[in-house]
Protein backbone atom coordinates (compact mmCIF):
# COMPACT_ATOMS: atom_id res chain seq x y z
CA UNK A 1 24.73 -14.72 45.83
CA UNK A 2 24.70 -18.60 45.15
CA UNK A 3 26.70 -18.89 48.62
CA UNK A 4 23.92 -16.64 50.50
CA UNK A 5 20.98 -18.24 49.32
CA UNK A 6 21.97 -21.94 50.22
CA UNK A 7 22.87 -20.44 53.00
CA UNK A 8 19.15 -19.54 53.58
CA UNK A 9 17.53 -22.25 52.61
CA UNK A 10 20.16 -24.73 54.09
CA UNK A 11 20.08 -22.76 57.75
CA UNK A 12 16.30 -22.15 57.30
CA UNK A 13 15.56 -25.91 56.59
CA UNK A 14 17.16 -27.00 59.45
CA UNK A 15 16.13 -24.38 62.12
CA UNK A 16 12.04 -24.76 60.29
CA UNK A 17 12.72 -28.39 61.52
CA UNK A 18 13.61 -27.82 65.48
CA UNK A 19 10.05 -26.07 66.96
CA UNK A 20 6.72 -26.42 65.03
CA UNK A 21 5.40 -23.32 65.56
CA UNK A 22 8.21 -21.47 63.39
CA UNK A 23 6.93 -20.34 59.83
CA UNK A 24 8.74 -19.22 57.00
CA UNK A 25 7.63 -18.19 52.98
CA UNK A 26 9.97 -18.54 50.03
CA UNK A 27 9.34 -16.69 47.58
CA UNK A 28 11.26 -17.14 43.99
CA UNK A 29 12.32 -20.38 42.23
CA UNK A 30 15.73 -19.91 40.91
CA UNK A 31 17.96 -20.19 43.35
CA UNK A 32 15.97 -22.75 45.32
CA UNK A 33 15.85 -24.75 42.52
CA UNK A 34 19.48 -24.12 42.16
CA UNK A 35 19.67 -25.30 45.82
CA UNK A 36 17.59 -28.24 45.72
CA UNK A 37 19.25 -29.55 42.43
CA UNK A 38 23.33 -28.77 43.66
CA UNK A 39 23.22 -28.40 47.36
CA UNK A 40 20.60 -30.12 49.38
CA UNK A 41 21.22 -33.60 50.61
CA UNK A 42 18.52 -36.42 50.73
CA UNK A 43 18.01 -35.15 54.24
CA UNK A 44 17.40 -31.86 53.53
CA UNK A 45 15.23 -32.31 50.73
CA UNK A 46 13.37 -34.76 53.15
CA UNK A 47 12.85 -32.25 55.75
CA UNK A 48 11.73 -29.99 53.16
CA UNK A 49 9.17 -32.21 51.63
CA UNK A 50 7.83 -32.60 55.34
CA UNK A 51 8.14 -28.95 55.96
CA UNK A 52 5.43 -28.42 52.79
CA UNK A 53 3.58 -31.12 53.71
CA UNK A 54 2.45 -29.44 56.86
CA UNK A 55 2.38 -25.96 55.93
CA UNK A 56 5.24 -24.58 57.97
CA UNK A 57 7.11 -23.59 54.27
CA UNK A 58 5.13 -22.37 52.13
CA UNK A 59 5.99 -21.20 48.20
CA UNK A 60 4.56 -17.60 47.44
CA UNK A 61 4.24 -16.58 44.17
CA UNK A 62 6.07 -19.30 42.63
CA UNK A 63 7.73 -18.42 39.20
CA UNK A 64 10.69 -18.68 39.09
CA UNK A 65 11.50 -14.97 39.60
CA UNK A 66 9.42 -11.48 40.87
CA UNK A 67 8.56 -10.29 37.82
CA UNK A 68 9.01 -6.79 36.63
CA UNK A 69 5.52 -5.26 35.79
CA UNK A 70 5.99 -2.38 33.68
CA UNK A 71 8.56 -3.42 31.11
CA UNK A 72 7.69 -7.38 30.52
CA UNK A 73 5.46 -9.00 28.04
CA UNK A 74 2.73 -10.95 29.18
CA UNK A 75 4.10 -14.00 27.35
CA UNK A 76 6.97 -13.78 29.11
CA UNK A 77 5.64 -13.22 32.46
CA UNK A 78 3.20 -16.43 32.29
CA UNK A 79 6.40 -18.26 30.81
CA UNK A 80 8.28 -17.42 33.75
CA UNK A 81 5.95 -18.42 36.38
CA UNK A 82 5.37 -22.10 33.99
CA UNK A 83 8.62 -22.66 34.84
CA UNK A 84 8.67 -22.48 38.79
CA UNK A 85 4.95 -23.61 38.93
CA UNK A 86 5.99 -26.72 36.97
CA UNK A 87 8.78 -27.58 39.27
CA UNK A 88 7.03 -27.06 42.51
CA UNK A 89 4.13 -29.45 41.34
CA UNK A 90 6.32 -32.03 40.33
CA UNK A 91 8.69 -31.40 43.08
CA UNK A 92 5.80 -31.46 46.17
CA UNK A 93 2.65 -31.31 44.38
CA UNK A 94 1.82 -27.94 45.63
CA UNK A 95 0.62 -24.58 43.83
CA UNK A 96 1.27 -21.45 44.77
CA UNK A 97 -2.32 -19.67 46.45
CA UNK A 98 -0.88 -15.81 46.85
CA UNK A 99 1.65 -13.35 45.89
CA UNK A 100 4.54 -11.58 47.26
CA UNK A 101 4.77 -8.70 44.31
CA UNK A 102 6.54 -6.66 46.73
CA UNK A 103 9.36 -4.93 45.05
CA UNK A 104 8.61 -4.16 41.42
CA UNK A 105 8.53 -0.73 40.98
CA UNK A 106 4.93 -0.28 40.62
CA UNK A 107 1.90 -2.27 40.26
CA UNK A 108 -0.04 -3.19 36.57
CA UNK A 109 -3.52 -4.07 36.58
CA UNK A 110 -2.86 -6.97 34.89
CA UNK A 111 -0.77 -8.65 37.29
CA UNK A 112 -3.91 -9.48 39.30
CA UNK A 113 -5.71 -10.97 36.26
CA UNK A 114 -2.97 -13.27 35.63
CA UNK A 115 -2.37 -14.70 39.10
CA UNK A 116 -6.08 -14.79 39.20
CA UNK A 117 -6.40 -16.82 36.50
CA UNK A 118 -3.52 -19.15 38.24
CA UNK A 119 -5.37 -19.94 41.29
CA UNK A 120 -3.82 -17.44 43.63
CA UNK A 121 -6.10 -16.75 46.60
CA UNK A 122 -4.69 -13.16 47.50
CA UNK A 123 -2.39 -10.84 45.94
CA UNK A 124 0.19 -8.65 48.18
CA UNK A 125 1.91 -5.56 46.58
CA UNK A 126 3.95 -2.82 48.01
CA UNK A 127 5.41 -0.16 45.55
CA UNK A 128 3.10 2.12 45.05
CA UNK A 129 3.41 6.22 44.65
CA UNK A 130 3.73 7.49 48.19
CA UNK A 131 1.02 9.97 48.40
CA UNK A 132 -1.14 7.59 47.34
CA UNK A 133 0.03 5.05 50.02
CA UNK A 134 -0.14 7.95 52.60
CA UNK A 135 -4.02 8.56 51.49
CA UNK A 136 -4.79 4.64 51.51
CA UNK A 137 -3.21 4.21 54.97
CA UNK A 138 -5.26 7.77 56.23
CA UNK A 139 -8.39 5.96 54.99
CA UNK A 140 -7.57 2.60 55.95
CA UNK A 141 -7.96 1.81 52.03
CA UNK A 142 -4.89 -0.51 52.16
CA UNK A 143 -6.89 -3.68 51.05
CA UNK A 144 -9.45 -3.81 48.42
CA UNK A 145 -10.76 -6.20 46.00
CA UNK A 146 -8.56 -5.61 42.35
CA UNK A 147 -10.91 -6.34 39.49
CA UNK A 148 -7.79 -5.50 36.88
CA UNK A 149 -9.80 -6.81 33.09
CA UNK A 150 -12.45 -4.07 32.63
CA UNK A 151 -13.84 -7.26 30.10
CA UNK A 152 -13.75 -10.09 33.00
CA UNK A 153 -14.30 -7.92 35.55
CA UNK A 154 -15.96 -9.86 38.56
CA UNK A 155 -15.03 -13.14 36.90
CA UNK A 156 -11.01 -12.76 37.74
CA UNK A 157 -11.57 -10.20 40.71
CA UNK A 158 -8.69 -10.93 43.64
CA UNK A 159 -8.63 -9.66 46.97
CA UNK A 160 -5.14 -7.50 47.30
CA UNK A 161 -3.29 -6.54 50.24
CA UNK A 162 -1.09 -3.17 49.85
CA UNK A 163 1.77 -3.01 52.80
CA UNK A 164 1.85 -0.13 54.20
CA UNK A 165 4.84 2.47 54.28
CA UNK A 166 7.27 0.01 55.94
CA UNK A 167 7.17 -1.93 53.17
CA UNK A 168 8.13 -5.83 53.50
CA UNK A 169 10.88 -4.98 55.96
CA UNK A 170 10.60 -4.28 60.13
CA UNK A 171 12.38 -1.04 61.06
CA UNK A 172 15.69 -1.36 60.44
CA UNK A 173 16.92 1.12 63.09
CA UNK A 174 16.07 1.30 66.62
CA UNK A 175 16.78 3.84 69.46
CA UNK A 176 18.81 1.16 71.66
CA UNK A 177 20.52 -0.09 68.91
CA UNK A 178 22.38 1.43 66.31
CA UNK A 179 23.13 -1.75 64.11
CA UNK A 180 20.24 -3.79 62.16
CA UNK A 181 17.28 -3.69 64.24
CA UNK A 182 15.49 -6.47 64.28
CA UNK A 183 17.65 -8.53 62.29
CA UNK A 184 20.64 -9.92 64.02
CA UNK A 185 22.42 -11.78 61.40
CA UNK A 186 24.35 -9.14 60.28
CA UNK A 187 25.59 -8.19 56.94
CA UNK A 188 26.14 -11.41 55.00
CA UNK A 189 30.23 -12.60 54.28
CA UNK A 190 31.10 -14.54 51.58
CA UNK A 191 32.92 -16.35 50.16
CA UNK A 192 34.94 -16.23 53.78
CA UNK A 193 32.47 -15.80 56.70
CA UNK A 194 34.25 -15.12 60.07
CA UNK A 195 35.40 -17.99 61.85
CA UNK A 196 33.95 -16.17 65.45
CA UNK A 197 30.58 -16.21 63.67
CA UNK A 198 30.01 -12.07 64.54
CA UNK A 199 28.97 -10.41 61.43
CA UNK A 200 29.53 -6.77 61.07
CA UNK A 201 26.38 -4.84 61.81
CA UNK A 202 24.94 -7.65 64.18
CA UNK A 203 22.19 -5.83 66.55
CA UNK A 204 22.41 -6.71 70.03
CA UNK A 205 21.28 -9.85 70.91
CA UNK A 206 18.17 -10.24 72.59
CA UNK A 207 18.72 -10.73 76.65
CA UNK A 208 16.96 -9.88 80.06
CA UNK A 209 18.11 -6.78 79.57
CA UNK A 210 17.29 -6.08 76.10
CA UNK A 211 14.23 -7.71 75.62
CA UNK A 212 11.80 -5.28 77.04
CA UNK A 213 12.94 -2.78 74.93
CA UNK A 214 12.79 -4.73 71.95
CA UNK A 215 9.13 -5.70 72.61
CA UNK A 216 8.11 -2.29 73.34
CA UNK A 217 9.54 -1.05 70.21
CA UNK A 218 7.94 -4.17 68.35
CA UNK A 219 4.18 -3.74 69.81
CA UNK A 220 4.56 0.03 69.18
CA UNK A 221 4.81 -0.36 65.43
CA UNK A 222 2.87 -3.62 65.04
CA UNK A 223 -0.03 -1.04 66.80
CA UNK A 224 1.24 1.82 64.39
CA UNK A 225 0.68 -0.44 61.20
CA UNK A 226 -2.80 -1.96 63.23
CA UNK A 227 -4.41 1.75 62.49
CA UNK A 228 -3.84 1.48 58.85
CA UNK A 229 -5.76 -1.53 58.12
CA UNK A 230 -9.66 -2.67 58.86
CA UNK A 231 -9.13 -5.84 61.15
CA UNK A 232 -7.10 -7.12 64.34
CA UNK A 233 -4.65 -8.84 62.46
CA UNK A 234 -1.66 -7.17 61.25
CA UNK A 235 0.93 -8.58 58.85
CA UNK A 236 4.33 -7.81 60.30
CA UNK A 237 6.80 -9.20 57.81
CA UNK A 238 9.89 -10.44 59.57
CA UNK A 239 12.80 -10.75 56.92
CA UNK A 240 14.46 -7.94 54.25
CA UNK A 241 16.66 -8.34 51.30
CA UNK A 242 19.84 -10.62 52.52
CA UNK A 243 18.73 -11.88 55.91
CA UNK A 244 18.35 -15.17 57.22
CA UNK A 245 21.56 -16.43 55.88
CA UNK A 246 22.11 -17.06 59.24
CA UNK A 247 18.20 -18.40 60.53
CA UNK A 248 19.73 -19.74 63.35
CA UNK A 249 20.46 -16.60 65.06
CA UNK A 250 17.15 -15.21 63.81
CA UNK A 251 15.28 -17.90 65.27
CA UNK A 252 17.24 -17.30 68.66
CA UNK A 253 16.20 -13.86 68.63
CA UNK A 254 12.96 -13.81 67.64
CA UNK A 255 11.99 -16.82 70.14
CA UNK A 256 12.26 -15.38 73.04
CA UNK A 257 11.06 -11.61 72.17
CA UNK A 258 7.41 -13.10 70.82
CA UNK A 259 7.48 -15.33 73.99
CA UNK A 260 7.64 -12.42 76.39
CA UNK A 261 5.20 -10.49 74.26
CA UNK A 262 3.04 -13.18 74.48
CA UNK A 263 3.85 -13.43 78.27
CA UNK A 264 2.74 -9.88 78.74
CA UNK A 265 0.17 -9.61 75.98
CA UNK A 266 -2.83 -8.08 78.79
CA UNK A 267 -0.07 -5.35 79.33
CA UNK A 268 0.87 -4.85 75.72
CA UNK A 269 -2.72 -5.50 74.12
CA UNK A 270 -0.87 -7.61 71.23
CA UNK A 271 -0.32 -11.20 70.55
CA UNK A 272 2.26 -12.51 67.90
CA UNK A 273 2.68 -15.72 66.09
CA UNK A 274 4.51 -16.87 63.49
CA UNK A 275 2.50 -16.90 60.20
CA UNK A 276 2.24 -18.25 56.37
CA UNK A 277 0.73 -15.59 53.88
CA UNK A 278 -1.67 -18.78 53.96
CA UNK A 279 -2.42 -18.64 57.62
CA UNK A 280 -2.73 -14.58 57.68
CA UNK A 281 -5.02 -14.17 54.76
CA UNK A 282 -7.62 -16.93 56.10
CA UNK A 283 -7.68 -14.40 59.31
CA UNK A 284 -8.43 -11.23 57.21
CA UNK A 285 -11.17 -13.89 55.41
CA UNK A 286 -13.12 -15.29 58.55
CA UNK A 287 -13.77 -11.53 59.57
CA UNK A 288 -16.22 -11.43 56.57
CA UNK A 289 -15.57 -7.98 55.61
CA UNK A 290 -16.99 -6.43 52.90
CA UNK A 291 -14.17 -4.65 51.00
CA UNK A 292 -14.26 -1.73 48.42
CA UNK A 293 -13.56 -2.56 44.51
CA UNK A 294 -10.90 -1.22 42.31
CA UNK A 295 -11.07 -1.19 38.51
CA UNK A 296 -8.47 -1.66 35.92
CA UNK A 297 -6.18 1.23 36.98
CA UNK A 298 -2.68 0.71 37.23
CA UNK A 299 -0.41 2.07 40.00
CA UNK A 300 2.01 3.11 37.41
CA UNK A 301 4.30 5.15 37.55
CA UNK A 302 5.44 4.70 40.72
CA UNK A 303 7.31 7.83 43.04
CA UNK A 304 9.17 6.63 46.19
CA UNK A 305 9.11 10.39 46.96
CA UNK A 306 8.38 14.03 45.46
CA UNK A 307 10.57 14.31 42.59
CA UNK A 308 11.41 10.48 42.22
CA UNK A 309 9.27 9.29 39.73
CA UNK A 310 10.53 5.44 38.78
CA UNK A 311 10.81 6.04 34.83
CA UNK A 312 13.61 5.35 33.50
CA UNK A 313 13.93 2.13 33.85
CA UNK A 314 11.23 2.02 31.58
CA UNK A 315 14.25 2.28 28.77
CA UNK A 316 17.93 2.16 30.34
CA UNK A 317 19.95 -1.07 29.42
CA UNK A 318 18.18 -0.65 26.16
CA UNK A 319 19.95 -3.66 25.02
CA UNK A 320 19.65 -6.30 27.61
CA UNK A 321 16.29 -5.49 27.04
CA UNK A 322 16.56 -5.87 23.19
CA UNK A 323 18.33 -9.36 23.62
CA UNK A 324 15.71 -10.34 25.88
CA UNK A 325 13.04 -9.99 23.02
CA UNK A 326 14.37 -11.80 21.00
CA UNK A 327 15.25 -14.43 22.52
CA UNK A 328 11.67 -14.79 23.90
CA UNK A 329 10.97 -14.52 20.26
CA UNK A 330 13.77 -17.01 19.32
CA UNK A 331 12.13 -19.23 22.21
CA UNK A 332 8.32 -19.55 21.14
CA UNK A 333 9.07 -20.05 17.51
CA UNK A 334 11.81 -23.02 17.83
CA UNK A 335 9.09 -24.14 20.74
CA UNK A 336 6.58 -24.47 18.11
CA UNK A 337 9.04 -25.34 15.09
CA UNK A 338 9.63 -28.84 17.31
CA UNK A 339 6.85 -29.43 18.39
CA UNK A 340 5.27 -29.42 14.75
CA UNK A 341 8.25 -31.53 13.78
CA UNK A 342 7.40 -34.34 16.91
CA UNK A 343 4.02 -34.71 15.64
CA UNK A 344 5.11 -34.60 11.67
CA UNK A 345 8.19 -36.99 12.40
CA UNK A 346 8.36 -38.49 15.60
CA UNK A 347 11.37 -41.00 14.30
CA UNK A 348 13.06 -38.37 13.01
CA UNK A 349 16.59 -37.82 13.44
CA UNK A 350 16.49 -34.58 16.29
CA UNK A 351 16.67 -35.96 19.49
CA UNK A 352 14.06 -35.56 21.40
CA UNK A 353 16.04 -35.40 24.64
CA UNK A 354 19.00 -33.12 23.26
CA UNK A 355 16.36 -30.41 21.65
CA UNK A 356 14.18 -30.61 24.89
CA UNK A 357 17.68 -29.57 26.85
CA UNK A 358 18.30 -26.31 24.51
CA UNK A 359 14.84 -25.42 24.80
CA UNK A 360 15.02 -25.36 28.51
CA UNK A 361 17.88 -23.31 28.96
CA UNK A 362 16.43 -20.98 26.82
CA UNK A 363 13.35 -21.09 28.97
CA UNK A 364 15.80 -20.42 31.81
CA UNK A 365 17.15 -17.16 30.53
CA UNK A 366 14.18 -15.75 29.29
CA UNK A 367 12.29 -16.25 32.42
CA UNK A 368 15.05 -15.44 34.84
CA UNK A 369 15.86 -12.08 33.15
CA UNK A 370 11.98 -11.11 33.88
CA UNK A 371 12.96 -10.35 37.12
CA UNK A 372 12.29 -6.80 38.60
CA UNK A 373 16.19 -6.05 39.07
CA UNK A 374 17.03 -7.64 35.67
CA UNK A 375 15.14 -6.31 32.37
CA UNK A 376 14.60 -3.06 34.33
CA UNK A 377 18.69 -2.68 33.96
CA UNK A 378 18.79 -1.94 37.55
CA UNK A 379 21.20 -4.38 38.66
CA UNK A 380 24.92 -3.77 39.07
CA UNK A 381 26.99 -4.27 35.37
CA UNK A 382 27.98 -7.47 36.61
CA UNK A 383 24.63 -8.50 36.80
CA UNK A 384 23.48 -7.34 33.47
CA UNK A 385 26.20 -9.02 31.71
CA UNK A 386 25.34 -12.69 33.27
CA UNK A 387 21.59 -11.90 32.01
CA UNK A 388 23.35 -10.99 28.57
CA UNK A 389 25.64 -13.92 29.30
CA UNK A 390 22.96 -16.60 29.51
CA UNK A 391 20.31 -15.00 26.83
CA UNK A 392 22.89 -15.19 24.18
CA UNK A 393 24.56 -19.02 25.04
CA UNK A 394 21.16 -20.49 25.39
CA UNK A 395 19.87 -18.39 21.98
CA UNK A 396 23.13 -20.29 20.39
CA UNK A 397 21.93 -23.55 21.59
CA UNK A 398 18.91 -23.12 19.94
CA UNK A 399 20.24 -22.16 16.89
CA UNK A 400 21.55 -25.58 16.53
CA UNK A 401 18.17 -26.84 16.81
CA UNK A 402 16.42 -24.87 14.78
CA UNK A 403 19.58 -25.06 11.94
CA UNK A 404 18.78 -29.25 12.26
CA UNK A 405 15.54 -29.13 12.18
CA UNK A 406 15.56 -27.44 8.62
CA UNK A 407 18.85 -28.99 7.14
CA UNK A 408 18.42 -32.65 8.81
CA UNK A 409 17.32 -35.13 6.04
CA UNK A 410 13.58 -36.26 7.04
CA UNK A 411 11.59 -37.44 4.19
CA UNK A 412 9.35 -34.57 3.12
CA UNK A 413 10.02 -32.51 6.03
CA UNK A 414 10.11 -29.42 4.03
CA UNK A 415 7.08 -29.48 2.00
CA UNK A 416 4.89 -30.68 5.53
CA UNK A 417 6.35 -27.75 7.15
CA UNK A 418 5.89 -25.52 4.33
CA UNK A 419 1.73 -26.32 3.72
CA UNK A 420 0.39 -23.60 4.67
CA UNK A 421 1.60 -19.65 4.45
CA UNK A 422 1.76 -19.43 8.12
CA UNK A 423 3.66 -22.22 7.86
CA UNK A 424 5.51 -20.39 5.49
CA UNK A 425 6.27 -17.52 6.57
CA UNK A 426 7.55 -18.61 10.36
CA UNK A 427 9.79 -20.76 8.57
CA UNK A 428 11.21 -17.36 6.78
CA UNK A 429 11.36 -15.84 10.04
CA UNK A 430 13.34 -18.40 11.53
CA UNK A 431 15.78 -19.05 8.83
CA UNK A 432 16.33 -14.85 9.53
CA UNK A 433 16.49 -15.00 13.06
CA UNK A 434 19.28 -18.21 12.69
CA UNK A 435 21.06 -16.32 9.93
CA UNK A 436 21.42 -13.02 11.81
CA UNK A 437 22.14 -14.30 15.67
CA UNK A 438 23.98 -17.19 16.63
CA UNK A 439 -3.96 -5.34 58.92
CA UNK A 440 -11.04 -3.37 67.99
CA UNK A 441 -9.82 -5.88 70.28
CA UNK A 442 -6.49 -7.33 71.26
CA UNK A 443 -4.43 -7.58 68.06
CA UNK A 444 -2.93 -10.45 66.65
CA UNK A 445 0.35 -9.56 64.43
CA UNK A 446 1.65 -12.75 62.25
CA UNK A 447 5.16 -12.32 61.36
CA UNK A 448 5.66 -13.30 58.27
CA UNK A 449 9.23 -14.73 57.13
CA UNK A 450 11.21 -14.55 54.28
């Protein structure tokens, strides 16, 4: 996964950098951090700066994971998207404006409030139950304005964009082709890639001879999708799980087939261009639509299908999920704990430095295990036991903290932290916690990258 990702953002980067009109979103902070901090030269990271700069990469949602919505704590959630925010506006000084909540399996009403109440512009969610979806897209109800606090109600209100039953991915199988569709990298190989550079499962290639078929199958669903939603501009997403490990065949695919779309738009009634969630969304706004209002409701549970009702996740990997609490626990208490000592004893004896580093790879594990694949237990065992993995190293870091911050001579350190019964009593709880745990006229379709 490390290999495929700065893949992405290596191939991406580079390709982003050759035409200006290419777009592309990214969408979750850990591994581009991991990237930018282990992989990416001084040239890369200066292409990306530029790329940011003038809007041709743009950072969606920005914590450092997707979050899961149904099994999470809100704490956590805000934690985890401190983390990515943080580095992105010390990294470019840029914030996130929308979402990409695309995969969690359902929606909560108060994921809206929150990135609300961070800045975001537009929110963009996708698993919802299926009958539902099927009566939205009838109605052309696919886009409404979320007011999720029934308390704050038109004072954290966000405009929210529900993709329709394609999901964030183009159709994956075509008539001509029986490979990938519209993605011709293939299926990703690594450690070893092929030395030839053909990837099982690559679709055929876009040529003269291929390319009007491609189109027609492209402006046929863009126009599919275009009777779902309100306004002439349709959000096509152009990327899936695992793809564009290989953007430079993307881009050499995709090139050409918008170019003779675009060539032939009078024939095919459609224009494309590539698009930022930034870019689409101000579309949607300058048609000054007046949009319906939804309440506080949740879109929880969610069914893919009849029968498939997405519940137990709610309690499998029982305790991934158990180690996860407490370490969030763990977290906010030694967070608080050192921060009380700074003020108390700023001379005293815990580095600053070395308590700041256990804290933050706490931070780390707590935050990345939010992610929708992670305290859900759906990943693969593998998975689950590097979440476990890093939880329970990072909660033994900060057990050394917390274990010198109470036994660490510091003049009356124990009296000042034991002042008041709140005082008191978190101290008791962390000497247990230490003890026990070491979309009319012509349309206009942006394709949206990822």
């Amino acid at each position: 996964m490390h290999a495929y990702a700065a893949n992405v953002y290596t191939s991406v980067t580079q390709e982003l950098s050759k035409y200006k009109d290419r777009r592309f979103i990214a969408v979750e902070q850990e591994f581009f951090r991991l990237w930018w901090d282990t992989v990416a030269s001084d040239s890369l990271k200066k292409q990306v700066r530029q790329l940011v700069t003038e809007g041709r990469l743009e950072f969606i949602i920005g914590g450092q994971v997707m979050h899961d919505e149904a099994v999470t704590d809100l704490d956590d959630q805000i934690l985890q998207m401190t983390e990515g925010h943080g580095f992105l506006y010390q990294t470019f000084g840029v914030r996130p404006r929308f979402s990409w909540h695309v995969d969690p399996f359902g929606a909560s009403a108060t994921t809206p409030v929150l990135f609300a109440l961070a800045g975001f512009d537009a929110h963009l969610i996708s698993r919802i139950d299926y009958d539902l979806k099927h009566s939205m897209q009838k109605n052309k109800k696919l886009q409404f304005v979320w007011r999720g606090s029934p308390s704050l109600k038109a004072k954290q209100e966000i405009f929210t964009h529900t993709m329709d039953q394609f999901s964030y991915c183009t159709p994956s199988h075509l008539p001509f082709s029986s490979s990938s569709g519209f993605y011709w990298n293939g299926i990703a190989l690594f450690p070893d890639p092929p030395i030839d550079g053909v990837y099982p499962n690559m679709s055929l290639p876009v040529t003269k001879e291929t390319v009007q078929l491609y189109a027609k199958t492209m402006v046929e669903n863009i126009k599919q999708r275009a009777a779902w939603f309100r306004t002439s501009h349709v959000l096509w997403p152009w990327g899936c799980d695992k793809q564009f490990y290989n953007s430079s065949v993307q881009f050499r695919n995709m090139d050409p087939l918008m170019k003779y779309i675009n060539q032939n738009s009078k024939e095919f009634g459609v224009t494309v261009q590539y698009a930022t969630l930034s870019e689409y969304f101000q579309s949607v706004h300058q048609t000054n639509l007046s949009w319906d209002v939804r309440g506080a409701e949740d879109f929880l549970p969610y069914s893919s299908e009849p029968y498939q009702a997405w519940t137990g996740f709610y309690a499998s990997r029982n305790v991934l999920k158990g180690v996860a609490r407490r370490a969030s626990s763990q977290l906010y208490a030694a967070e608080t704990l050192f921060t009380r000592y700074r003020v108390s004893f700023p001379d005293g004896p815990v580095a600053k430095d070395w308590a700041l580093e256990k804290l933050r790879a706490l931070r780390w594990a707590v935050s990345e295990v939010q992610h929708h694949d992670g305290i859900t237990g759906t990943e693969s065992p593998k998975v689950a036991e590097m979440y476990t993995q890093h939880l329970v190293q990072a909660m033994m870091g900060v057990d050394e903290l917390l274990a010198a911050l109470f036994l660490l001579p510091h003049n009356l350190a124990a009296s000042n932290i034991r002042d008041t019964n709140f005082h008191r009593k978190g101290a008791n709880r962390l000497v247990k916690a230490t003890a026990s745990m070491n979309t009319g006229g012509p349309l206009n379709a942006c394709c949206s990258n990822r």
